[in-house]
Protein backbone atom coordinates (compact mmCIF):
# COMPACT_ATOMS: atom_id res chain seq x y z
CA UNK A 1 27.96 -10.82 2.53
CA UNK A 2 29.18 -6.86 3.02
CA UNK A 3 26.48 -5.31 0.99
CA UNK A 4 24.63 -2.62 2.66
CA UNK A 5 21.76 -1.44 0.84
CA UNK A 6 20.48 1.90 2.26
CA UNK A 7 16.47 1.23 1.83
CA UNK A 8 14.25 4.29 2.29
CA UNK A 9 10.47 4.23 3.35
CA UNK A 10 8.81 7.30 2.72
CA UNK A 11 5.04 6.85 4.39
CA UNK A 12 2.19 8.99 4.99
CA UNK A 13 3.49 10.38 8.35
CA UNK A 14 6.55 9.66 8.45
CA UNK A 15 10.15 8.12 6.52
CA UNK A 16 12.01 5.10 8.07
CA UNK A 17 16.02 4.40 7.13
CA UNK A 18 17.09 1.03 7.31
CA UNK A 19 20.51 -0.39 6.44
CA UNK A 20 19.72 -4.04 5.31
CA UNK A 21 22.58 -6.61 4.73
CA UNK A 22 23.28 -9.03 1.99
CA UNK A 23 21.48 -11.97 4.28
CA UNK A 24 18.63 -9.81 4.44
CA UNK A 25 18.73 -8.37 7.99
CA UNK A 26 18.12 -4.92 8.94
CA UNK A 27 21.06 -3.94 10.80
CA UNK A 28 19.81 -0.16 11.19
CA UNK A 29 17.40 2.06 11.09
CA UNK A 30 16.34 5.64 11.90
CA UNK A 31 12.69 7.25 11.62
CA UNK A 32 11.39 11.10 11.59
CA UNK A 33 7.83 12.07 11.68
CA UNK A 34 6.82 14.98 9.31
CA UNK A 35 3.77 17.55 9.72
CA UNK A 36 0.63 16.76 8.11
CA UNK A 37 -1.36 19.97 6.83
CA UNK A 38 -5.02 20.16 6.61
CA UNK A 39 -6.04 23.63 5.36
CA UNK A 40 -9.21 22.98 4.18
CA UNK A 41 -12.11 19.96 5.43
CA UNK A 42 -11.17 16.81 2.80
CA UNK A 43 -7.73 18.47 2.35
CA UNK A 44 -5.08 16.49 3.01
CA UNK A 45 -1.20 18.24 2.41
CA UNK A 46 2.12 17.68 3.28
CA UNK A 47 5.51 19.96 2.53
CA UNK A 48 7.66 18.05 0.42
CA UNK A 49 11.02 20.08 1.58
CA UNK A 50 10.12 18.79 5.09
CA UNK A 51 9.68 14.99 3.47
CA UNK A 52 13.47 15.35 2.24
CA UNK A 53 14.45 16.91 5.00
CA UNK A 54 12.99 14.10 7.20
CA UNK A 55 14.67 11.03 4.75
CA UNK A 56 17.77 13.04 5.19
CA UNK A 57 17.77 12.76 9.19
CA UNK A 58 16.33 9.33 9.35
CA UNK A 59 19.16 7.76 6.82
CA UNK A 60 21.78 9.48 8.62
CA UNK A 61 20.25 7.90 11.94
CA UNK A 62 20.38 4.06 10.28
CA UNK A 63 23.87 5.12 8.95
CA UNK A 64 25.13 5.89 12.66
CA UNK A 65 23.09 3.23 14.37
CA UNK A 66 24.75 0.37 12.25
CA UNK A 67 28.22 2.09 12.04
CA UNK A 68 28.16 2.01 8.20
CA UNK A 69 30.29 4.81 6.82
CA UNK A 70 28.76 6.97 3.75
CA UNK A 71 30.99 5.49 1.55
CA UNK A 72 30.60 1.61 2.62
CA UNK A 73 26.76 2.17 0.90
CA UNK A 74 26.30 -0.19 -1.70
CA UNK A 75 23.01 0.80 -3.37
CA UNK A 76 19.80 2.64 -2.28
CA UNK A 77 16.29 1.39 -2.64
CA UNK A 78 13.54 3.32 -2.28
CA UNK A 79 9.63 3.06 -1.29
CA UNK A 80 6.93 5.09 -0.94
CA UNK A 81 3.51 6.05 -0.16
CA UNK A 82 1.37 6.11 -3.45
CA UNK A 83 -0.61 8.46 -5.37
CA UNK A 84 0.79 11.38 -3.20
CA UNK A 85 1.71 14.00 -6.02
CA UNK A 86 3.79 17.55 -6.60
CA UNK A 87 5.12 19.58 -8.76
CA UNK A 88 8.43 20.88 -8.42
CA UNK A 89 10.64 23.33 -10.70
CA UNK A 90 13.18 21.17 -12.88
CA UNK A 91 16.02 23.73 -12.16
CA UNK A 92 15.75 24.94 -8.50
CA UNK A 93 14.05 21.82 -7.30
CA UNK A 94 12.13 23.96 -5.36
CA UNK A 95 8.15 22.94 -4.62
CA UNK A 96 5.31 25.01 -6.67
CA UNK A 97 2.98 24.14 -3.60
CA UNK A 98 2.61 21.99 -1.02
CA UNK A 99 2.05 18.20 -2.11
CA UNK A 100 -1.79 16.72 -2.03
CA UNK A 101 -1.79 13.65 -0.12
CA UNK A 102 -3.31 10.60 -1.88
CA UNK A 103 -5.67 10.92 0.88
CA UNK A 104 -7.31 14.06 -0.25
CA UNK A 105 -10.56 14.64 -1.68
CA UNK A 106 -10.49 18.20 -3.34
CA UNK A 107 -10.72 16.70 -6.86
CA UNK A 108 -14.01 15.04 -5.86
CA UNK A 109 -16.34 16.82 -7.85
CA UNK A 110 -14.25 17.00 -10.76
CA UNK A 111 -13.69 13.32 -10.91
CA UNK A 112 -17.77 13.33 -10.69
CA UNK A 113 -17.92 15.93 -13.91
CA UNK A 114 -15.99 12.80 -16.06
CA UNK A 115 -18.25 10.50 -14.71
CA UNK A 116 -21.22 11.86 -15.26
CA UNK A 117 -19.88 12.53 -18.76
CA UNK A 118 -19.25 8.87 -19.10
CA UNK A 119 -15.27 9.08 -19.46
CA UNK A 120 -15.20 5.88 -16.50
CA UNK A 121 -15.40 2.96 -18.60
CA UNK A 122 -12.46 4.75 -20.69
CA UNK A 123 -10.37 5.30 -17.21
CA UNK A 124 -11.40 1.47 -16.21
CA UNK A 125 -10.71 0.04 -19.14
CA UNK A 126 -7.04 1.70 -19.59
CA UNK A 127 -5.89 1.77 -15.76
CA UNK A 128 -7.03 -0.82 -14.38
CA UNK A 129 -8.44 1.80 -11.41
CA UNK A 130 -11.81 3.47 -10.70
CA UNK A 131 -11.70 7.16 -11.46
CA UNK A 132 -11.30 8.96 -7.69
CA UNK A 133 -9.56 11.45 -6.54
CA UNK A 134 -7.69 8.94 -4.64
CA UNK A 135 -5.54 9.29 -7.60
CA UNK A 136 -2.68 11.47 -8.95
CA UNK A 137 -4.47 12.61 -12.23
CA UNK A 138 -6.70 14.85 -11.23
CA UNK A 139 -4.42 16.17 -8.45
CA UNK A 140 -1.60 17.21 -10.96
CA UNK A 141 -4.74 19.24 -12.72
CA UNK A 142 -5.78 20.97 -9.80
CA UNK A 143 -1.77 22.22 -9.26
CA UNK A 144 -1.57 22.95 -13.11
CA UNK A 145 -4.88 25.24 -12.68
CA UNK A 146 -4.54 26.80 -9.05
CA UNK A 147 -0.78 28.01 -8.95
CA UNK A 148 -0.97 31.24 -11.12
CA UNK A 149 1.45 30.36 -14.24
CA UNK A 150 2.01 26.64 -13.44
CA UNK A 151 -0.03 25.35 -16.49
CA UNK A 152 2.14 27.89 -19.55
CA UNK A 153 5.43 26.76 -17.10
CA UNK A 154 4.55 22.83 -17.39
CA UNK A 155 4.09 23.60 -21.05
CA UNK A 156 7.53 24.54 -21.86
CA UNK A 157 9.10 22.39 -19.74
CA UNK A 158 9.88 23.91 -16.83
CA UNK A 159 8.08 22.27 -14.12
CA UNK A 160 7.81 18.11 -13.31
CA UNK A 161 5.47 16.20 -11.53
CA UNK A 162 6.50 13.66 -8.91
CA UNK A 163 5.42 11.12 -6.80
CA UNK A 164 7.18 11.00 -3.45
CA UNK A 165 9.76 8.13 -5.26
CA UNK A 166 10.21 10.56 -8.02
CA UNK A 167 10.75 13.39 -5.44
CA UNK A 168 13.15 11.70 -3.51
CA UNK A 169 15.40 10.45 -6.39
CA UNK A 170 14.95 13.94 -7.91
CA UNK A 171 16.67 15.40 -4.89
CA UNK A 172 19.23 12.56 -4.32
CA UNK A 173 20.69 13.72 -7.82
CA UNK A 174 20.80 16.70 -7.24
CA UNK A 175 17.85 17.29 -10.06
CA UNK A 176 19.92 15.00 -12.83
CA UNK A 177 16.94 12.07 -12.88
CA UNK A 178 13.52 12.60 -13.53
CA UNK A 179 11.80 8.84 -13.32
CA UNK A 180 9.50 6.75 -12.01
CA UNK A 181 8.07 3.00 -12.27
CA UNK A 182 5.62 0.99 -13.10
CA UNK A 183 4.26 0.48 -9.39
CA UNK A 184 3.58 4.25 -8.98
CA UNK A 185 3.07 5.40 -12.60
CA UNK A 186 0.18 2.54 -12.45
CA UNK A 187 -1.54 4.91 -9.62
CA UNK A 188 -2.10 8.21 -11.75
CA UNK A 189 -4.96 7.38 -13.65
CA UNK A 190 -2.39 8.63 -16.38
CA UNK A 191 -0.70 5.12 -17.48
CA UNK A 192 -1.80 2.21 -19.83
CA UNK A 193 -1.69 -0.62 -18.71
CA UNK A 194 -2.28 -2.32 -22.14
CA UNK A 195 1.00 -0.40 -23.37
CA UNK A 196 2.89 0.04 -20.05
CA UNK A 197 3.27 3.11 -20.78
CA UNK A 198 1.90 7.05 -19.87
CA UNK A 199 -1.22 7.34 -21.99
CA UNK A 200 -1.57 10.74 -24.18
CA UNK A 201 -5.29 10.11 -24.20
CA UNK A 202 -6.00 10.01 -20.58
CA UNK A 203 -3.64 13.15 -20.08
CA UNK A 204 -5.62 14.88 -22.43
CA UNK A 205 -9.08 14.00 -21.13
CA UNK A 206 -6.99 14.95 -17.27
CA UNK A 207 -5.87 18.08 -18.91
CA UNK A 208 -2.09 17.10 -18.03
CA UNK A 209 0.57 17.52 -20.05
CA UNK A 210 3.04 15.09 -21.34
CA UNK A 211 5.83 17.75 -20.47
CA UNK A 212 5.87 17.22 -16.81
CA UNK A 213 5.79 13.35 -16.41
CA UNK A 214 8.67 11.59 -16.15
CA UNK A 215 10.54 8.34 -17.28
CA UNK A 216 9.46 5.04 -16.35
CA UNK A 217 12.01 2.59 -15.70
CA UNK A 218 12.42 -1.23 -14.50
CA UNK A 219 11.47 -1.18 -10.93
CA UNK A 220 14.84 -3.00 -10.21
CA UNK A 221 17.98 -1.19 -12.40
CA UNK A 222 19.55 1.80 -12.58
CA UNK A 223 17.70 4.95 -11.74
CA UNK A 224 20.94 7.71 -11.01
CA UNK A 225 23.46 7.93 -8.49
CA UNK A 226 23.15 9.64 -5.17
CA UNK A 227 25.28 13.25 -5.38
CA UNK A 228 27.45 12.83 -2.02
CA UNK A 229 27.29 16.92 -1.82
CA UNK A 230 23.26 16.05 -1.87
CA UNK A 231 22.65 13.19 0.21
CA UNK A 232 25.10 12.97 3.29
CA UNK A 233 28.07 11.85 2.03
CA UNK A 234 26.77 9.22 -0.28
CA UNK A 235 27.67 7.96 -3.66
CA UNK A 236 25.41 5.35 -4.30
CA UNK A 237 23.42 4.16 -7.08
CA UNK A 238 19.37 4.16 -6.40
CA UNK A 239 18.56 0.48 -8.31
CA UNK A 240 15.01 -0.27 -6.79
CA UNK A 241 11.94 1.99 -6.51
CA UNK A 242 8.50 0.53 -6.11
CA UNK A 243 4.99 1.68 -3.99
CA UNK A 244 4.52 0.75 -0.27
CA UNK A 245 2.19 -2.17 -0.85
CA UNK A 246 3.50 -3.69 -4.17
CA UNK A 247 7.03 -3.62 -2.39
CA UNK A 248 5.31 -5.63 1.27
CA UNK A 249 3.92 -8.43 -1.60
CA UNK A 250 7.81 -7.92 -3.31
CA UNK A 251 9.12 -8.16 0.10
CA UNK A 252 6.95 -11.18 1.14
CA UNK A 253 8.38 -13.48 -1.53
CA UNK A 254 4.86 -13.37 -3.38
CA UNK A 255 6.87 -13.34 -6.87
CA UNK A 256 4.82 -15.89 -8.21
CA UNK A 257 0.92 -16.33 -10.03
CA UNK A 258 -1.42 -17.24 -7.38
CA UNK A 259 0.54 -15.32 -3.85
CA UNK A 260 -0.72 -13.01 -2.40
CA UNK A 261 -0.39 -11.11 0.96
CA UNK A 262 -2.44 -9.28 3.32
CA UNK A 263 -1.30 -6.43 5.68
CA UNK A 264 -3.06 -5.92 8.87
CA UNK A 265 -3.06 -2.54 9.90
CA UNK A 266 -5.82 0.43 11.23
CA UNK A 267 -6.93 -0.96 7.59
CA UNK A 268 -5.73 -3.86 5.37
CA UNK A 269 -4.76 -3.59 1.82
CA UNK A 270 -4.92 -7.48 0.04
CA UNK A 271 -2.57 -7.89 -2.93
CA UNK A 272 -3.17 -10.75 -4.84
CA UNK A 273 -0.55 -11.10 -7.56
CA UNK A 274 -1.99 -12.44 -11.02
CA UNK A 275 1.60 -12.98 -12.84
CA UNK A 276 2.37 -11.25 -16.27
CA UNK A 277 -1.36 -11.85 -17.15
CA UNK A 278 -3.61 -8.61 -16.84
CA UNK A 279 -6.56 -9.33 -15.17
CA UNK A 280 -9.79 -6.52 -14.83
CA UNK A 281 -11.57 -6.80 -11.76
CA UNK A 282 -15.75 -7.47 -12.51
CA UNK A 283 -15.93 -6.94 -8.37
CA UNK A 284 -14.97 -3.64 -7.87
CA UNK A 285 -11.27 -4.22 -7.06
CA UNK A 286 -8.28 -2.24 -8.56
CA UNK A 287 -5.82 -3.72 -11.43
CA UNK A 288 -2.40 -2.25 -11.00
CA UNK A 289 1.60 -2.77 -12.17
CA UNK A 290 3.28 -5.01 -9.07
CA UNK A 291 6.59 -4.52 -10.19
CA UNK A 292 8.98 -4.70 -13.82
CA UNK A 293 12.37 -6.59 -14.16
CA UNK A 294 13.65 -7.19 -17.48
CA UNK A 295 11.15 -5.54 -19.25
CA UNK A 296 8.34 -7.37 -18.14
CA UNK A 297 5.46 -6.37 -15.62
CA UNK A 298 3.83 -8.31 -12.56
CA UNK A 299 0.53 -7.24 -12.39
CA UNK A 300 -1.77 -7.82 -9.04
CA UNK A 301 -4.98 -7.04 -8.07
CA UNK A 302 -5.69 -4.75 -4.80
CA UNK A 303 -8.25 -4.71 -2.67
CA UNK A 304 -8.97 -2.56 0.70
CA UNK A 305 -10.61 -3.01 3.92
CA UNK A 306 -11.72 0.30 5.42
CA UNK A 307 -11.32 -1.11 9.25
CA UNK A 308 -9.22 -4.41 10.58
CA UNK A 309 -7.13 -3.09 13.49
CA UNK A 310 -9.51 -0.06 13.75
CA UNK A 311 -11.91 -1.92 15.55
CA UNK A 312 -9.37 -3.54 17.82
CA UNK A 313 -8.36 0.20 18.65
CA UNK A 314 -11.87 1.21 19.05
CA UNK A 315 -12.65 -1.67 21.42
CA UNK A 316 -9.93 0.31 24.09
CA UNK A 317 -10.30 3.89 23.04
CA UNK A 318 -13.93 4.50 22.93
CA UNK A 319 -15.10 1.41 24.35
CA UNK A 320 -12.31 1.12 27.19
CA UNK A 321 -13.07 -2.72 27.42
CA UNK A 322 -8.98 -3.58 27.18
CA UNK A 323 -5.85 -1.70 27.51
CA UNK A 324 -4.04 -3.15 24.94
CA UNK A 325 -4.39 -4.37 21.87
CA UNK A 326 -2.32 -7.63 22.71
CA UNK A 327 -5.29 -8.75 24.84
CA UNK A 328 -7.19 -9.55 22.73
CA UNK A 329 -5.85 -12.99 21.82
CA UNK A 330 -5.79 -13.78 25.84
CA UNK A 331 -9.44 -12.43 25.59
CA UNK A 332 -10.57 -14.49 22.86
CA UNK A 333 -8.99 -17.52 23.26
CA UNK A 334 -10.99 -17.99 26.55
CA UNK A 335 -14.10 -18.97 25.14
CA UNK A 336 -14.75 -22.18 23.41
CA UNK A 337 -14.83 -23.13 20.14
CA UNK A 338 -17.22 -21.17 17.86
CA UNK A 339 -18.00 -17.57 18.14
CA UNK A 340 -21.58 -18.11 19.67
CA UNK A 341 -23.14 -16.75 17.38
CA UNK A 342 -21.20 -12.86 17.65
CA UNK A 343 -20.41 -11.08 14.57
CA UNK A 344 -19.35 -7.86 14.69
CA UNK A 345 -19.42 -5.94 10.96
CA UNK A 346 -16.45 -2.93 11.49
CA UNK A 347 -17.95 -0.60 8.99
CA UNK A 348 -17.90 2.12 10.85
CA UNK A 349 -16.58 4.78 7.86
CA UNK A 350 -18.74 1.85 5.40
CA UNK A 351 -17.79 -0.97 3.79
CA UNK A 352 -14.36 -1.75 0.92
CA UNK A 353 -13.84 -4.54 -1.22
CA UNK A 354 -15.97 -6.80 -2.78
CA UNK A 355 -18.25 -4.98 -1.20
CA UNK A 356 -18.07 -0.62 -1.89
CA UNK A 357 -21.42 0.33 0.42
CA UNK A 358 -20.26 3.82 1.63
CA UNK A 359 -23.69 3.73 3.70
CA UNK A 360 -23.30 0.46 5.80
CA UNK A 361 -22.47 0.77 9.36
CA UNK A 362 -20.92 -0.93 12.09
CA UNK A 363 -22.79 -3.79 13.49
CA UNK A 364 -22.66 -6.16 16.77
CA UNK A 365 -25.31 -8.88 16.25
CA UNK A 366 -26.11 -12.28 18.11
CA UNK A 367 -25.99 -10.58 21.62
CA UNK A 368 -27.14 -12.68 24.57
CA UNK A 369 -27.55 -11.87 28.44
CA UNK A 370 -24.43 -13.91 28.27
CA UNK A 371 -22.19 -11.85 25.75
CA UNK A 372 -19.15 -10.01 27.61
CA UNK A 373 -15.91 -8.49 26.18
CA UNK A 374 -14.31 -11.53 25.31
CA UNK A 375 -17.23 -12.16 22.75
CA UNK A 376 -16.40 -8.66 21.22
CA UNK A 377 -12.49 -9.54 20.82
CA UNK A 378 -13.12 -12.86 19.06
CA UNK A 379 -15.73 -10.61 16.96
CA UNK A 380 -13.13 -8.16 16.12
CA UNK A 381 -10.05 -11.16 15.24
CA UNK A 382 -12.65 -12.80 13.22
CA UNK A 383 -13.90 -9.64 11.56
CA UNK A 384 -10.25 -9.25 9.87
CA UNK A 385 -10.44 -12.85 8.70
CA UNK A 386 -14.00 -12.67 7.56
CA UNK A 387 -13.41 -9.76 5.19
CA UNK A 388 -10.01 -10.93 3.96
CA UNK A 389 -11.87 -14.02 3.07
CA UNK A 390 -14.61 -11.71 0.92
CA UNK A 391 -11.77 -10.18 -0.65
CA UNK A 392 -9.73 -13.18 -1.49
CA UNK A 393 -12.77 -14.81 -2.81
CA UNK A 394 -13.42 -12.02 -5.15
CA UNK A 395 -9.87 -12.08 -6.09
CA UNK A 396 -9.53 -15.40 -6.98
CA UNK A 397 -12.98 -15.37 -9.20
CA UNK A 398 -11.72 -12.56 -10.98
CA UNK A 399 -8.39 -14.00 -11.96
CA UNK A 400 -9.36 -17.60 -12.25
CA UNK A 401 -6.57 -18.76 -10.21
CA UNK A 402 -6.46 -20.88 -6.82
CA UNK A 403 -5.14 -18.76 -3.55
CA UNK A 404 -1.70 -20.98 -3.09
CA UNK A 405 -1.23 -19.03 0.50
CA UNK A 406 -1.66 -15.88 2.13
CA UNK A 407 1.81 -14.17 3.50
CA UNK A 408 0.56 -11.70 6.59
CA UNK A 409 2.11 -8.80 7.67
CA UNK A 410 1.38 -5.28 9.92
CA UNK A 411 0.35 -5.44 13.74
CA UNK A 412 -2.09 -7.93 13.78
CA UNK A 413 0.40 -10.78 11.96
CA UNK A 414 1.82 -11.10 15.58
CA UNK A 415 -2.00 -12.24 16.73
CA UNK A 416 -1.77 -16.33 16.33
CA UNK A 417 -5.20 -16.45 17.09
CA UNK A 418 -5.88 -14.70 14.02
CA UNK A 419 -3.66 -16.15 11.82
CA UNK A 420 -5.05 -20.05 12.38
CA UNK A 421 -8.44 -18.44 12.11
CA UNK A 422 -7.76 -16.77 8.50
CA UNK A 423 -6.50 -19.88 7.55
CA UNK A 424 -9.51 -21.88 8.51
CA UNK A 425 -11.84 -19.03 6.80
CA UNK A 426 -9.55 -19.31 3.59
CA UNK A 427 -8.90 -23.34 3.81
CA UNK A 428 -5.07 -22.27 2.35
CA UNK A 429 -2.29 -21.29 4.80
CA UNK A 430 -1.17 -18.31 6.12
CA UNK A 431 2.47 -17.61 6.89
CA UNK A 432 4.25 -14.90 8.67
CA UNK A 433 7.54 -14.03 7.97
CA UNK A 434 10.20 -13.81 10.56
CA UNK A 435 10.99 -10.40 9.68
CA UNK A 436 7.61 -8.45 9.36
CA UNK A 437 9.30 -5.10 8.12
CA UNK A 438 7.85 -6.16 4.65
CA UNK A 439 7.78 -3.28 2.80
CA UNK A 440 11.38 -1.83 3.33
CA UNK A 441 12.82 -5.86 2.70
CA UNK A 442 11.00 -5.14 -0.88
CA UNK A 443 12.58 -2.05 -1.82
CA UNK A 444 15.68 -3.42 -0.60
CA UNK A 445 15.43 -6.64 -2.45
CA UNK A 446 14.72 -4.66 -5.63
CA UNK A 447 17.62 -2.61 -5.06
CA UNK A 448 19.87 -5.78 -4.33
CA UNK A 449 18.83 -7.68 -7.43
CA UNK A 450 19.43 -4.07 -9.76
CA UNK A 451 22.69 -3.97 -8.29
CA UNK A 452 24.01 -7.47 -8.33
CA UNK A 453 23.98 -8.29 -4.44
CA UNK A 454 21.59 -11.15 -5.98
CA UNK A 455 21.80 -12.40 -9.02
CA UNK A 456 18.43 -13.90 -9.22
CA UNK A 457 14.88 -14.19 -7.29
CA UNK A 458 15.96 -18.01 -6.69
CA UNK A 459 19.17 -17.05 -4.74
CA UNK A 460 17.09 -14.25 -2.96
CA UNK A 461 14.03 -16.77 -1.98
CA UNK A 462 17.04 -18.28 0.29
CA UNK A 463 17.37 -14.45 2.31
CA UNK A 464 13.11 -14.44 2.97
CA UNK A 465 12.85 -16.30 6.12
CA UNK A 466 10.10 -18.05 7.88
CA UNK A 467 8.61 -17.18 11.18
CA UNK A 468 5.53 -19.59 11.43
CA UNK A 469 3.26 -21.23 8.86
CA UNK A 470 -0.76 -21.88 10.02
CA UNK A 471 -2.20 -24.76 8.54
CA UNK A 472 -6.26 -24.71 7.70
CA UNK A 473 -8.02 -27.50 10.14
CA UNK A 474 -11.49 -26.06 9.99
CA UNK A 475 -14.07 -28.44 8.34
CA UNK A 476 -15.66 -27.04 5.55
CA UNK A 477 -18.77 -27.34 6.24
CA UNK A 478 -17.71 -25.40 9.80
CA UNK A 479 -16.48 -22.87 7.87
CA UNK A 480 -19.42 -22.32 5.53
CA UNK A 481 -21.29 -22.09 8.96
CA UNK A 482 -19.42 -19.47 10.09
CA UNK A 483 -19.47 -17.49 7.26
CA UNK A 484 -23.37 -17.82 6.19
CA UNK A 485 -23.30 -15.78 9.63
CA UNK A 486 -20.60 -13.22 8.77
CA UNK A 487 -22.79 -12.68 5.04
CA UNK A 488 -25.71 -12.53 6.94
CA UNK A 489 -24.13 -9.62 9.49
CA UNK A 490 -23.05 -7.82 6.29
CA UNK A 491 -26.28 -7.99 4.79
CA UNK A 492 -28.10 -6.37 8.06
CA UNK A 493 -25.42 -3.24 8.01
CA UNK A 494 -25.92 -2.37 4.69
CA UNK A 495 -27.46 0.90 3.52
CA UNK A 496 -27.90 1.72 7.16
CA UNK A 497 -26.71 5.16 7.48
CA UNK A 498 -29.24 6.01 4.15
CA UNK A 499 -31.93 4.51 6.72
CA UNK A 500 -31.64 6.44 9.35
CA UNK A 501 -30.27 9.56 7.83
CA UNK A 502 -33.32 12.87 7.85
């Protein structure tokens, strides 16, 4: 095949290029780093001229690297780092103020004021989401109220909010699309789930006007055309858009009721995808849109660990026990079977999902005279498994449906040590794909099927290939030893930092 889909990633510190082929293989690619701002304590910010200026440099790198001409561009595919919201001016393009990273906490105390008014079961109930400032609602109100004559401008049209996928098409139009999906629009705290669409309620509880949000569209179709004046030469339709972790579970294969994925990173975000049914979490975890084709929406459930590779990277930085990461398998491996007894409970910045203790803290329990640091790297490889295993647990209770396997992704995927261990702790198994690049094979995947590279998700499940596949051989009553002891561990850390506080 001759397709070349141009797939942008646009992440929190950075935006990757790849050039992806019609088998699937990325053939190019090109990254840029952009500056991250943090003018206040809890403020998180980040220039959104520097963000196109950075997809600019790092597509024209993936264009060079895999000697594909501007013109040879078949489609363009797009995904992005979530909840990360500005407001630009619908004629100049130009920024009101720097974008607020979905990592930013200013709107803390506001999202505490609807709370304590009791709007939360209204925001639950409608988005699926917990009402934080993790969010884009509450950020676009904070812009609408700071930037003298932003809120009488949104008003009569003149300004439009964006998500970084917004943003990007936005300026690879040269201004002539203003639209979003499902994916993202599901992370404002603004959209319905029930109707699938924006909800005038919530915006008017938010204080957000209807003006300045934009269209939502299929996550795989036609969303504009690149302006070649614009976007280095290239006149290209942009036919798939969706958020960095619902395009990793797109990219996995996960299409189907019952899939999920799990991406190990400094954290791990779990997506567990629950099929057109729309399933509210009773354990704390978030209900959001995993993609749209033909009208119809995917919906998955999401659920974060704080710390999986963190404590892998805290083991050599402050601990200076290994070098490198990779040693840990060595490490591990050389004790026998069973941990011995060591659990170590990462919660250093307290614990996610199932479990939301913002107090706990980390704990190393079952110490001996004998412990050393291989003990503390098979603490840390089981850690990741032990809390996926909460998660997935929670998941599956929630939506009533049977784990069919877990598709792993991120640093850690490489780790085989882990991956037969998670499958042991989740009796399913886990599978790594041969190309681990997850979330940039989604967007380009979407962007194939909109634009007819494949017709179908059957003639695409042929391009996702498999690395390795871990079958569970734990028995279960092994298992259920093993993780009395992890529950146990848990149990211990939490509330600690309420203990000991003055």
């Amino acid at each position: 095949m001759h397709a070349r889909i141009l797939a942008i990633d646009a992440g929190t510190t950075g935006v990757r290029g790849f050039i992806v082929d019609g088998g699937g293989r990325i053939i190019g690619s090109g990254y840029r780093e952009f500056t991250q701002h943090f003018p206040r304590p809890g403020w998180v910010e980040h220039d959104a001229e520097e963000i196109w200026e950075a997809t600019l440099a790092a597509c024209a790198e993936a264009l060079k690297v895999s000697d594909t001409a501007p013109d040879a561009v078949t489609c363009i595919g797009i995904t992005n780092q979530r909840e990360t919201t500005l407001l630009y001016e619908r004629d100049t393009l130009r920024p009101i103020h720097r974008a607020i990273v979905w990592q930013d906490r200013r709107t803390a105390d506001r999202c505490e004021q609807l709370r304590a008014a009791g709007h939360e079961p209204l925001v639950r109930q409608r988005t699926g989401l917990v009402l934080d400032a993790y969010f884009s609602g509450t950020k676009v109100a904070w812009l609408l109220d700071t930037v003298p004559g932003a809120r009488e401008r949104a008003e009569r049209g003149e300004l439009a909010f964006a998500t970084i996928d917004t943003w990007l098409v936005a300026r690879l139009t040269a201004g002539a699309t203003h639209v979003t999906e499902p994916s993202n629009a599901s992370r404002t705290m603004l959209y319905d789930l029930g109707t699938g669409a924006f909800c005038p309620e919530l915006c008017a509880l938010l204080d957000v006007p209807l003006e300045v949000l934009p269209e939502i569209r299929d996550s795989s179709g036609h969303f504009g055309d690149s302006v070649p004046e614009a976007f280095l030469g290239v006149a290209a339709p942009i036919t798939g858009i969706a958020g960095d972790q619902q395009a990793a579970l797109f990219g996995q294969g996960a299409w189907t009721a019952g899939t999920s994925k799990n991406t190990y990173g400094t954290g791990s975000f779990l997506l567990f995808n629950t099929g057109h049914e729309l399933v509210r979490s009773g354990a704390g975890l978030l209900t959001s849109v995993g993609w749209r084709l033909d009208g119809r929406d995917t919906y998955v459930l999401e659920g974060a660990i704080f710390v999986t590779g963190a404590s892998v990277q805290w083991m050599r930085d402050q601990l200076g026990i290994i070098d490198h990461a990779s040693e840990t398998e060595a490490l591990a491996a050389e004790l026998p079977p069973g941990n011995e007894g060591v659990y170590l409970v990462p919660a250093f910045t307290g614990l996610g999902a199932p479990h939301w203790d913002p107090h706990a803290r980390g704990l190393l329990i079952g110490l001996t005279r004998g412990t050393d640091r291989r003990h503390l790297a098979r603490a840390a490889l089981e850690a990741m498994a032990y809390q996926t295993a909460d998660v997935v647990a929670a998941m599956t209770a929630d939506a009533r449906i049977e784990l069919a396997e877990l598709r792993v992704d991120g640093g850690a995927a490489a780790n085989d040590l882990l991956c037969r261990f998670q499958a042991d702790m989740l009796g399913v198994p886990v599978v790594r794909p041969r190309i681990t690049e997850t979330t940039v094979l989604g967007a380009a995947f979407l962007a194939g099927l909109g634009a007819g590279v494949w017709s179908s998700l059957d003639e695409l499940a042929g391009v996702w290939q498999l690395d390795r596949r871990f079958e569970p051989r734990m028995h279960d009553t092994e298992r259920e030893h093993l993780l009395v002891g992890w529950r146990a561990a848990v149990e211990r850390s939490g509330g600690w930092a309420r203990i000991t506080e003055h």
